[in-house]
Protein backbone atom coordinates (compact mmCIF):
# COMPACT_ATOMS: atom_id res chain seq x y z
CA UNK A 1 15.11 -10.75 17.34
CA UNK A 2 13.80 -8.50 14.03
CA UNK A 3 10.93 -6.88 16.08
CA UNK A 4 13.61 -5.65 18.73
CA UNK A 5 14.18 -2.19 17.97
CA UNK A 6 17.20 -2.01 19.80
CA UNK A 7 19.01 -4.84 17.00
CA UNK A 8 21.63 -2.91 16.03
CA UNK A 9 24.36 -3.58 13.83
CA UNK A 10 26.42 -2.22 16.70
CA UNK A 11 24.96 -4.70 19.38
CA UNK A 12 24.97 -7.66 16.48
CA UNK A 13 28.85 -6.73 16.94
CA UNK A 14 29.29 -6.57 19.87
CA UNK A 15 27.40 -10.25 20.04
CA UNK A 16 29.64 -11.45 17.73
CA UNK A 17 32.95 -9.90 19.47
CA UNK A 18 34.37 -8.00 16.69
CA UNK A 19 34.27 -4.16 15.86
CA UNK A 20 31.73 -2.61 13.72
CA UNK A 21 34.15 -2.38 11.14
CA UNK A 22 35.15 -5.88 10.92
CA UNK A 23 31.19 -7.17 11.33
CA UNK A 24 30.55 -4.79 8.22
CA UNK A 25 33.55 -5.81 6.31
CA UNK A 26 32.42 -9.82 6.92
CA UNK A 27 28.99 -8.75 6.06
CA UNK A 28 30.22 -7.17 2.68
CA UNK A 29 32.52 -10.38 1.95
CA UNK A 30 28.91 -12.63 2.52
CA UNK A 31 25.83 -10.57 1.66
CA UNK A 32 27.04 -7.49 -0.81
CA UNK A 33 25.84 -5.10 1.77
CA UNK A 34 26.71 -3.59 5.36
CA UNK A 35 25.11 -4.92 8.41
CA UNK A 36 22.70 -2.34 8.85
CA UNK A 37 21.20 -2.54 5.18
CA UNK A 38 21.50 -6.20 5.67
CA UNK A 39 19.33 -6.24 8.89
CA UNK A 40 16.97 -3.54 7.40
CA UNK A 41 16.70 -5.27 4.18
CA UNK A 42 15.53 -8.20 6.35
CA UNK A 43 13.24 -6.25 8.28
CA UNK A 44 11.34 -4.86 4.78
CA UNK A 45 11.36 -8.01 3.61
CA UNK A 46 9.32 -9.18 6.89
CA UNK A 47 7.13 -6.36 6.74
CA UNK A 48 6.33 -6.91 3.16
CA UNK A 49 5.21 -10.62 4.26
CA UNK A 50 3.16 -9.78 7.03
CA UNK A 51 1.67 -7.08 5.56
CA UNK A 52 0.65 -9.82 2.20
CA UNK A 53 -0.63 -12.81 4.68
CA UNK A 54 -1.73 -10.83 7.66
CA UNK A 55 -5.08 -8.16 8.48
CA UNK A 56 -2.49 -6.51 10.94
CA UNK A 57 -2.67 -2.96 11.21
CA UNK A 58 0.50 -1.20 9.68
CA UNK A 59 1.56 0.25 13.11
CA UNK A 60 1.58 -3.34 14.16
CA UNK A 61 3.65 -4.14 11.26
CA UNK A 62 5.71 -1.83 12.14
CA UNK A 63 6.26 -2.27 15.72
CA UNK A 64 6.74 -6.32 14.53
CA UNK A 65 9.42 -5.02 12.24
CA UNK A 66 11.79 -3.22 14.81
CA UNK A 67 10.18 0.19 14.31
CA UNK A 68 8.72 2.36 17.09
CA UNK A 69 7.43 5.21 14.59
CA UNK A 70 5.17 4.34 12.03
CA UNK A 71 5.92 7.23 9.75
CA UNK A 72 9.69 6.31 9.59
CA UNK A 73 8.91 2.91 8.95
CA UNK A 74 6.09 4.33 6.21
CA UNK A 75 9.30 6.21 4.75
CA UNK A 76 11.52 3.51 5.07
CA UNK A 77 9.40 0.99 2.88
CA UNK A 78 8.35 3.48 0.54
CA UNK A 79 11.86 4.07 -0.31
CA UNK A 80 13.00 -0.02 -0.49
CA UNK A 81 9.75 -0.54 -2.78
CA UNK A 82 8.39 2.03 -4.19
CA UNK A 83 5.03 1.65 -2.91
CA UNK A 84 3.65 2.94 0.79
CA UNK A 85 2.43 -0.37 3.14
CA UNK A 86 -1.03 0.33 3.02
CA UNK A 87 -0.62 0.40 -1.11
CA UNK A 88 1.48 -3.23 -0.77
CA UNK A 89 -1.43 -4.68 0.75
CA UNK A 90 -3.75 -3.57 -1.96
């Protein structure tokens, strides 16, 4: 469910029955981190792995990912590594 853009930490909760609060709080107590930088830590980490063993085009990437717009999701990995996805892939 990564490449749904509609994954929310607010529809994980509601999957799960609890408040966002109390998903966030279990997610802290597990992973060190909210649900939403848990899922978009996920999602970067995907992207980084297509975008190593795959000739996709970013925008696919990105759409694979959960993002609709390419630029945020240019921002978005630029910021969690550093480098811009077209520099990742080398």
């Amino acid at each position: 469910n990564i490449a749904k853009s509609e994954l929310t930490a607010c529809t994980i909760a509601e999957v799960m029955h609890l408040s966002r609060p109390q998903l966030d709080r279990r997610m802290k107590q597990l992973t060190q981190k909210t649900a939403m930088a848990y899922l978009l830590d996920r999602r970067m980490t995907y992207a980084r792995e297509l975008l190593l063993t795959t000739k996709m085009p970013i925008a696919e990437v990105a759409v694979a990912c959960g993002f609709e717009d390419t630029s945020y999701f240019t921002r978005v990995f630029k910021q969690h590594y550093g480098s811009t996805p077209s520099a990742m892939r080398g």
